[in-house]
C-alpha atoms as a PDB file:
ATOM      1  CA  UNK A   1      -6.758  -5.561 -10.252  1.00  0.00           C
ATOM      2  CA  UNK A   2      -5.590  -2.665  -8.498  1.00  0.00           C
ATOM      3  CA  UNK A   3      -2.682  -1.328  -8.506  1.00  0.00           C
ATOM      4  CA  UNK A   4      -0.286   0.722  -6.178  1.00  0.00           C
ATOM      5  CA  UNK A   5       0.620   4.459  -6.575  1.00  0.00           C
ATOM      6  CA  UNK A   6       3.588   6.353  -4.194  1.00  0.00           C
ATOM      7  CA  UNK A   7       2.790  10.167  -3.785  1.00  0.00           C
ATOM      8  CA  UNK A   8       4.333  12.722  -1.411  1.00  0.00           C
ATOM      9  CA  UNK A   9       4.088  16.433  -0.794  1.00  0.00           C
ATOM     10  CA  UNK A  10       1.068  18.600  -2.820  1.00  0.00           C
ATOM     11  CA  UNK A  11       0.163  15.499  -4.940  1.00  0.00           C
ATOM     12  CA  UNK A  12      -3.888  15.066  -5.249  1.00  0.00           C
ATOM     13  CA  UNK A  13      -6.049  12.715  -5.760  1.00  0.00           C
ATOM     14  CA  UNK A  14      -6.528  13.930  -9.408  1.00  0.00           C
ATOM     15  CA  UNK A  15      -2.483  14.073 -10.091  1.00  0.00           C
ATOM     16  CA  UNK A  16      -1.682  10.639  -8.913  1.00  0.00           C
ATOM     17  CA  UNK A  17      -3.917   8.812 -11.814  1.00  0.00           C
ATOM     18  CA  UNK A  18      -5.418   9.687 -14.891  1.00  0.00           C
ATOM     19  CA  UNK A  19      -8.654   9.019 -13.758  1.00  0.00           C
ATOM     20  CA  UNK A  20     -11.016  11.170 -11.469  1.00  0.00           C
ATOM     21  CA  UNK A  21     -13.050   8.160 -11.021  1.00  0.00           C
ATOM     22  CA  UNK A  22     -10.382   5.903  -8.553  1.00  0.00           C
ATOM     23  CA  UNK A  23     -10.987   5.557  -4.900  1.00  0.00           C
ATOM     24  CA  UNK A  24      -7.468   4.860  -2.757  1.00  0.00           C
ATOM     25  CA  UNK A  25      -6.440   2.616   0.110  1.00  0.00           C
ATOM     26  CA  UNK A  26      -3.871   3.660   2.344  1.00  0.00           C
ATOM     27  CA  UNK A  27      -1.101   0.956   2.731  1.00  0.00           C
ATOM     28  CA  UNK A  28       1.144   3.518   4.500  1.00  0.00           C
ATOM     29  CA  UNK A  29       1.765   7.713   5.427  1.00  0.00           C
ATOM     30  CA  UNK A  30      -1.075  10.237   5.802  1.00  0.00           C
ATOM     31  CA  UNK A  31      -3.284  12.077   3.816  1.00  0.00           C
ATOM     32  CA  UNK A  32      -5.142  15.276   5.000  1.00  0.00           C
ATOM     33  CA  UNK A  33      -8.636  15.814   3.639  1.00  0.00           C
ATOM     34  CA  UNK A  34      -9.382  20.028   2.493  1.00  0.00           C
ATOM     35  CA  UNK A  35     -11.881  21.370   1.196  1.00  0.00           C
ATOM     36  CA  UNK A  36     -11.801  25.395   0.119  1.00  0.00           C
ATOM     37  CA  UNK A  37     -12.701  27.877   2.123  1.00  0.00           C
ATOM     38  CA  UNK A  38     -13.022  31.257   1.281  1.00  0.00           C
ATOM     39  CA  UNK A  39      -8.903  32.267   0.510  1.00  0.00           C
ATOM     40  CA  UNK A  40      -7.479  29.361   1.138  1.00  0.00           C
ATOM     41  CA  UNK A  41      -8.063  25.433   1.784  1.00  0.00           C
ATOM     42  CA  UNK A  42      -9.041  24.047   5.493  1.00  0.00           C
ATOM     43  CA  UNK A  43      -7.507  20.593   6.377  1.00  0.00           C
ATOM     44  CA  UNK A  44     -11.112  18.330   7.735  1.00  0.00           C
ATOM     45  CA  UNK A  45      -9.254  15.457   8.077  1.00  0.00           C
ATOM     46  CA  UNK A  46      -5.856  13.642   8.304  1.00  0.00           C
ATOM     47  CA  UNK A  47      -6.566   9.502   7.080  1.00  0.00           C
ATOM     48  CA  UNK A  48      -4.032   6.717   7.898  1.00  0.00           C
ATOM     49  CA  UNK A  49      -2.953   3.610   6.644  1.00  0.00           C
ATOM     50  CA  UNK A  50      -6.233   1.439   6.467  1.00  0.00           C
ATOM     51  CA  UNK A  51      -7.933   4.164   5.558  1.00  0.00           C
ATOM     52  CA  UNK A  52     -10.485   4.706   2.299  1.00  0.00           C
ATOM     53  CA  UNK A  53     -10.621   7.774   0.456  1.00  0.00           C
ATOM     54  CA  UNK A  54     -12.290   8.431  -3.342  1.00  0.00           C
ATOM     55  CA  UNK A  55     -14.797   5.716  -2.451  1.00  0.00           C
ATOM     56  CA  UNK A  56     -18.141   8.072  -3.998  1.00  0.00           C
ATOM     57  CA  UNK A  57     -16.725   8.557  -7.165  1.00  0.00           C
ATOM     58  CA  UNK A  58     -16.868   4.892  -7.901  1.00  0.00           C
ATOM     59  CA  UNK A  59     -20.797   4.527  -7.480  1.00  0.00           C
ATOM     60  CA  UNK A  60     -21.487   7.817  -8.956  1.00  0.00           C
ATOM     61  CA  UNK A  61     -19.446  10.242 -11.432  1.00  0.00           C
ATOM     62  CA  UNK A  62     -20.072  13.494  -9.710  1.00  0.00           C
ATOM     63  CA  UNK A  63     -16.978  15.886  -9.190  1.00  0.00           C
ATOM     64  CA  UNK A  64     -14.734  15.526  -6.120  1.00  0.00           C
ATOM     65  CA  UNK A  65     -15.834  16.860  -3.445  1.00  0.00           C
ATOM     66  CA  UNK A  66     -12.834  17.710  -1.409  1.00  0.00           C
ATOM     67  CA  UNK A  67      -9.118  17.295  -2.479  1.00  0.00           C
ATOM     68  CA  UNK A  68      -6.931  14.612  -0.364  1.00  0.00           C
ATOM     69  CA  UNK A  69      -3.237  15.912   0.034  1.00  0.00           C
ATOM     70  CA  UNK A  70      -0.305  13.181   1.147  1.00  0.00           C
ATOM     71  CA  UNK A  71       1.593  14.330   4.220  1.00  0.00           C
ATOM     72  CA  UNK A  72       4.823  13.367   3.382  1.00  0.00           C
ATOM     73  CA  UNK A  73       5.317   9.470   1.451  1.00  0.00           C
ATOM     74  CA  UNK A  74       2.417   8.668   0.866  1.00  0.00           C
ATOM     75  CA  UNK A  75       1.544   4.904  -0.524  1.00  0.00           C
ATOM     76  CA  UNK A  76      -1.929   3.801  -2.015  1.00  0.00           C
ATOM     77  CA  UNK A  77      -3.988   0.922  -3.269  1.00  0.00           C
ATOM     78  CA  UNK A  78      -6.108   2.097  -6.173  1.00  0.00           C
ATOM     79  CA  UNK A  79      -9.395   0.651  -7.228  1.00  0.00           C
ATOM     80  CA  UNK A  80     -10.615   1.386 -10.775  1.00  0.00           C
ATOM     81  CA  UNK A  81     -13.597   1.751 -11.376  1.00  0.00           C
ATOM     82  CA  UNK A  82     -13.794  -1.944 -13.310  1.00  0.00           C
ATOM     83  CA  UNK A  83     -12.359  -3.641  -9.891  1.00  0.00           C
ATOM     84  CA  UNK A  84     -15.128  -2.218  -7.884  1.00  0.00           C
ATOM     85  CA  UNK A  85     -18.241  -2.760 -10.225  1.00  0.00           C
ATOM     86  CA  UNK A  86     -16.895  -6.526 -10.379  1.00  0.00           C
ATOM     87  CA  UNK A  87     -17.153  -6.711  -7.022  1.00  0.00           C
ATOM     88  CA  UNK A  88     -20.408  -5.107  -6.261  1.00  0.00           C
ATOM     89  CA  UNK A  89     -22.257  -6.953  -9.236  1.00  0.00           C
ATOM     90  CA  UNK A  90     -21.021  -9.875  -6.692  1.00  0.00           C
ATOM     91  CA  UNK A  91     -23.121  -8.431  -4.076  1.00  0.00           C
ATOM     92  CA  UNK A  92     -26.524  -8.860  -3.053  1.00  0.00           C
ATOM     93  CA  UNK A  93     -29.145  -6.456  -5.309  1.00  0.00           C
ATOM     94  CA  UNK A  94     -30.102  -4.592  -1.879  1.00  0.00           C
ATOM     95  CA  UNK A  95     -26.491  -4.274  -0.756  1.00  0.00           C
ATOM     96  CA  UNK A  96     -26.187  -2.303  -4.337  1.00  0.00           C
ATOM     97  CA  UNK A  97     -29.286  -0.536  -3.915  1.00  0.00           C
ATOM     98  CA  UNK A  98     -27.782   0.880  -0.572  1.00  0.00           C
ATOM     99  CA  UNK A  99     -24.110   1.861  -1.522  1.00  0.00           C
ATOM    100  CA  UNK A 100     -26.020   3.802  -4.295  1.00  0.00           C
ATOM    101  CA  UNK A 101     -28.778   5.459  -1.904  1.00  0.00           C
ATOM    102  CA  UNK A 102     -25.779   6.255   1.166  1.00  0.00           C
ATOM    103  CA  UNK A 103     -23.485   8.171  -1.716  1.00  0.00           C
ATOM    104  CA  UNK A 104     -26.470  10.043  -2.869  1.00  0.00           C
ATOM    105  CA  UNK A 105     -27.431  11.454   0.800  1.00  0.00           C
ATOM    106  CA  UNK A 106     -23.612  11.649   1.623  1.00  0.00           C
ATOM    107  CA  UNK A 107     -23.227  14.248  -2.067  1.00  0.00           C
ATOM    108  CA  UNK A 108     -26.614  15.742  -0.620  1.00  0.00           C
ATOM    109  CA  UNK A 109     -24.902  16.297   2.599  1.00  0.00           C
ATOM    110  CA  UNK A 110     -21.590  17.676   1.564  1.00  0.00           C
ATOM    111  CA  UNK A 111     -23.435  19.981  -0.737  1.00  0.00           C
END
């Protein structure tokens, strides 16, 4: 089941559970999106409540691939790992198939 983490300030994605492999729901605040750029990190997007972030690490277990920041209070659903594989063994065999091909070209992409 997942559960619900509060973070605010310079807390990561990495610092608000134990696990790299979580993807996070936004119930409520911001979180900006950076990824590093030569000194220093550049902001490539701001998410909202509603909003999914994490989601690749739960189909593959590659390293992050940008660091999410909360602007401010910050609240989150997390889904483990366990949550999400429950659901997707629910799924049709081509749905899988296809969340597993789209993270592989997205990785490729962001490379």
């Amino acid at each position: 089941m997942p559960w619900s983490a509060k973070c605010s300030g310079r807390a990561t994605s990495s610092s608000v559970s134990a696990s790299p492999r979580v993807a996070y729901l936004i119930q409520a605040g911001a979180v900006n999106i950076t990824v590093p750029l030569e000194d220093k990190d550049k902001v490539v997007g701001t998410l909202g409540p509603c909003d999914l972030f994490g989601e690749m690490a739960l189909v593959d277990s590659q390293p992050r691939s940008a660091t999410a920041v909360a602007s401010g209070h910050t609240t989150c659903i997390v889904i483990t790992p366990t949550d999400f594989i429950r659901r997707l063994e629910k799924s049709d065999p081509f749905v899988r198939a296809m969340v597993r091909l789209l993270t592989k070209r997205l990785r490729k992409m962001n490379a």
